[in-house]
Protein backbone atom coordinates (compact mmCIF):
# COMPACT_ATOMS: atom_id res chain seq x y z
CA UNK A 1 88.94 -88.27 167.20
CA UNK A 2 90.11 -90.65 164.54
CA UNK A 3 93.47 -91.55 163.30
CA UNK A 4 92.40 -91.60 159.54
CA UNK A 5 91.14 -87.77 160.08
CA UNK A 6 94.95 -86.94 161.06
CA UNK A 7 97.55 -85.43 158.55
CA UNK A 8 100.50 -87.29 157.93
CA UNK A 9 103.96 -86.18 155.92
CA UNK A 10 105.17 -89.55 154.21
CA UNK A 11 108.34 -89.63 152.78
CA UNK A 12 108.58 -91.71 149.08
CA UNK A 13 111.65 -93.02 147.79
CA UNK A 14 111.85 -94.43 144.37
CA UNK A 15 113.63 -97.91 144.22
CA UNK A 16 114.19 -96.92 140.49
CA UNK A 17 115.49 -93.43 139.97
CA UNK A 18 116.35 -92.55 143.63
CA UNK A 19 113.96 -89.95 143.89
CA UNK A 20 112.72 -88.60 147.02
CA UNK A 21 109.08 -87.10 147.42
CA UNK A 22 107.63 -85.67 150.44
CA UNK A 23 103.84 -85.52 150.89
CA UNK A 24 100.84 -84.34 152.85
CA UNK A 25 97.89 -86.71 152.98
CA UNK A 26 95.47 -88.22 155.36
CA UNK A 27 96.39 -90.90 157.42
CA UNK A 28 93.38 -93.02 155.87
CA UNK A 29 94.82 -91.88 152.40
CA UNK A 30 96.11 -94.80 150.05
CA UNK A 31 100.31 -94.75 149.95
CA UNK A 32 101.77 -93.45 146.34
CA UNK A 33 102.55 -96.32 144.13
CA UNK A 34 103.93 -94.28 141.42
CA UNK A 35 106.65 -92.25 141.03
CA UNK A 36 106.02 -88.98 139.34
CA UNK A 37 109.56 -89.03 138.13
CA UNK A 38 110.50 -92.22 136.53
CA UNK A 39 106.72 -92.97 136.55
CA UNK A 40 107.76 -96.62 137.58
CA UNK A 41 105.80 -98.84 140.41
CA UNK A 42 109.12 -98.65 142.48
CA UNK A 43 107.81 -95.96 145.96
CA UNK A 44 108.47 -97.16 149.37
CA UNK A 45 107.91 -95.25 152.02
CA UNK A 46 111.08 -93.59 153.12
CA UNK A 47 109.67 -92.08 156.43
CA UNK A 48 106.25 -91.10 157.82
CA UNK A 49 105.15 -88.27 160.72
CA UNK A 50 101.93 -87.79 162.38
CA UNK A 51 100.62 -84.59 162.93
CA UNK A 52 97.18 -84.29 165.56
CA UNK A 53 95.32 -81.50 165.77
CA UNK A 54 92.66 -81.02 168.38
CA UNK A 55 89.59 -78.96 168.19
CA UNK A 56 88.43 -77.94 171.96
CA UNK A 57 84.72 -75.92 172.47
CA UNK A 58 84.94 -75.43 168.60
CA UNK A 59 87.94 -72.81 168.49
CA UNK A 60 90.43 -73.24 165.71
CA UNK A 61 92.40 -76.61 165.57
CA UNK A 62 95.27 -76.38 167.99
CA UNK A 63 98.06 -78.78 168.37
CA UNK A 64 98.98 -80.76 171.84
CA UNK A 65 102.04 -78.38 172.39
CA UNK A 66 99.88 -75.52 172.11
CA UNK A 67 97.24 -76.25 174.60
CA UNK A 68 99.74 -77.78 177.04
CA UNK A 69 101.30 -74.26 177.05
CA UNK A 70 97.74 -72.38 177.03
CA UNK A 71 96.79 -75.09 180.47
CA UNK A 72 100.54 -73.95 182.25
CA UNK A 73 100.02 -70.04 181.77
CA UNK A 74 96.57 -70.69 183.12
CA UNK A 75 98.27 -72.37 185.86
CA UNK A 76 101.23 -69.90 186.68
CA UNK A 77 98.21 -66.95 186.97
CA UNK A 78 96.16 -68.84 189.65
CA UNK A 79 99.51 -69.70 191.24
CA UNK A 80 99.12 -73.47 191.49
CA UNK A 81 102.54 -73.79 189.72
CA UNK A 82 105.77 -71.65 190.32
CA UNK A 83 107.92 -70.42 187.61
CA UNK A 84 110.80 -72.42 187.21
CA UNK A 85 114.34 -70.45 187.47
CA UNK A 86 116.50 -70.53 184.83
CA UNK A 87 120.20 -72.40 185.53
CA UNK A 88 122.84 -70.27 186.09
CA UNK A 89 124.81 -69.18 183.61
CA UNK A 90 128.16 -71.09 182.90
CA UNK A 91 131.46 -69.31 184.28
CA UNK A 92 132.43 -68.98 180.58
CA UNK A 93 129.30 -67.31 179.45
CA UNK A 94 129.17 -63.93 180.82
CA UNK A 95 126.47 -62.45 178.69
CA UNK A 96 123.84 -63.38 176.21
CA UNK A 97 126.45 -61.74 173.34
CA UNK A 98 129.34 -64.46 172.25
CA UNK A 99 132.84 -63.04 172.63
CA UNK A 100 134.30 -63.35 169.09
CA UNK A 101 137.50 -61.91 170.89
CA UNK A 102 138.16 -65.41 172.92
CA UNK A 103 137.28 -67.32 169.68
CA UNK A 104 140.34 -66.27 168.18
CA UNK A 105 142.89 -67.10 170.76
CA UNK A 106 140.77 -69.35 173.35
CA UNK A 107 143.97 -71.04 174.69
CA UNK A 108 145.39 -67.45 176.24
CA UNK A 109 141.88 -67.19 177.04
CA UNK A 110 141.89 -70.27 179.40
CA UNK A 111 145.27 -69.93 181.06
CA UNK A 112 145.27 -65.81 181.76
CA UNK A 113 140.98 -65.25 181.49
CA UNK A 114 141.86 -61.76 179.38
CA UNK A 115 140.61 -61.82 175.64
């Protein structure tokens, strides 16, 4: 797989007017010289983020996250890896549900543990 096949979100900024443009191009794409605003030769680029997409045994385009996850549920089934637990909960957090009660008087909360 190439790079210049990969999308990439580029950030513009405008040295002139301030302006900030977000984009979707190829990575093989020429940057934006223009702004679209001020229409001045003033664009830098602000910030820039790579996005790969893989294509396995020609199924849709999947990203590395997504077959990392496919490989470990294939994994957990044929029991070469164990689930891991989750932590315990914290002392303070008895149930998935926040407490709005101790929110409002957290201090009487602390000292006597009654809401």
């Amino acid at each position: 797989m190439s790079i210049a096949n990969c999308n990439v979100y580029r950030v513009y900024r405008c040295c002139n007017c301030k302006a900030e443009i977000g984009i979707n191009q190829l990575a093989s794409d020429d940057w934006f010289k223009n702004c679209p605003m001020c229409k001045q030769d003033e664009l830098i680029i602000k910030s820039a983020k790579l996005s790969i997409n893989t294509i396995v045994d020609g199924q849709t385009p999947q990203t590395i996250g997504s077959l990392a996850d496919k490989n470990r549920d294939i994994k957990l089934k044929n029991g070469e890896i164990k689930e891991k637990k989750k932590p315990p909960r914290p002392w303070w957090r008895k149930s998935d549900k926040i407490n709005f009660d101790i929110l409002k008087n957290p201090r009487r909360y602390i000292e006597t543990g009654k809401t």
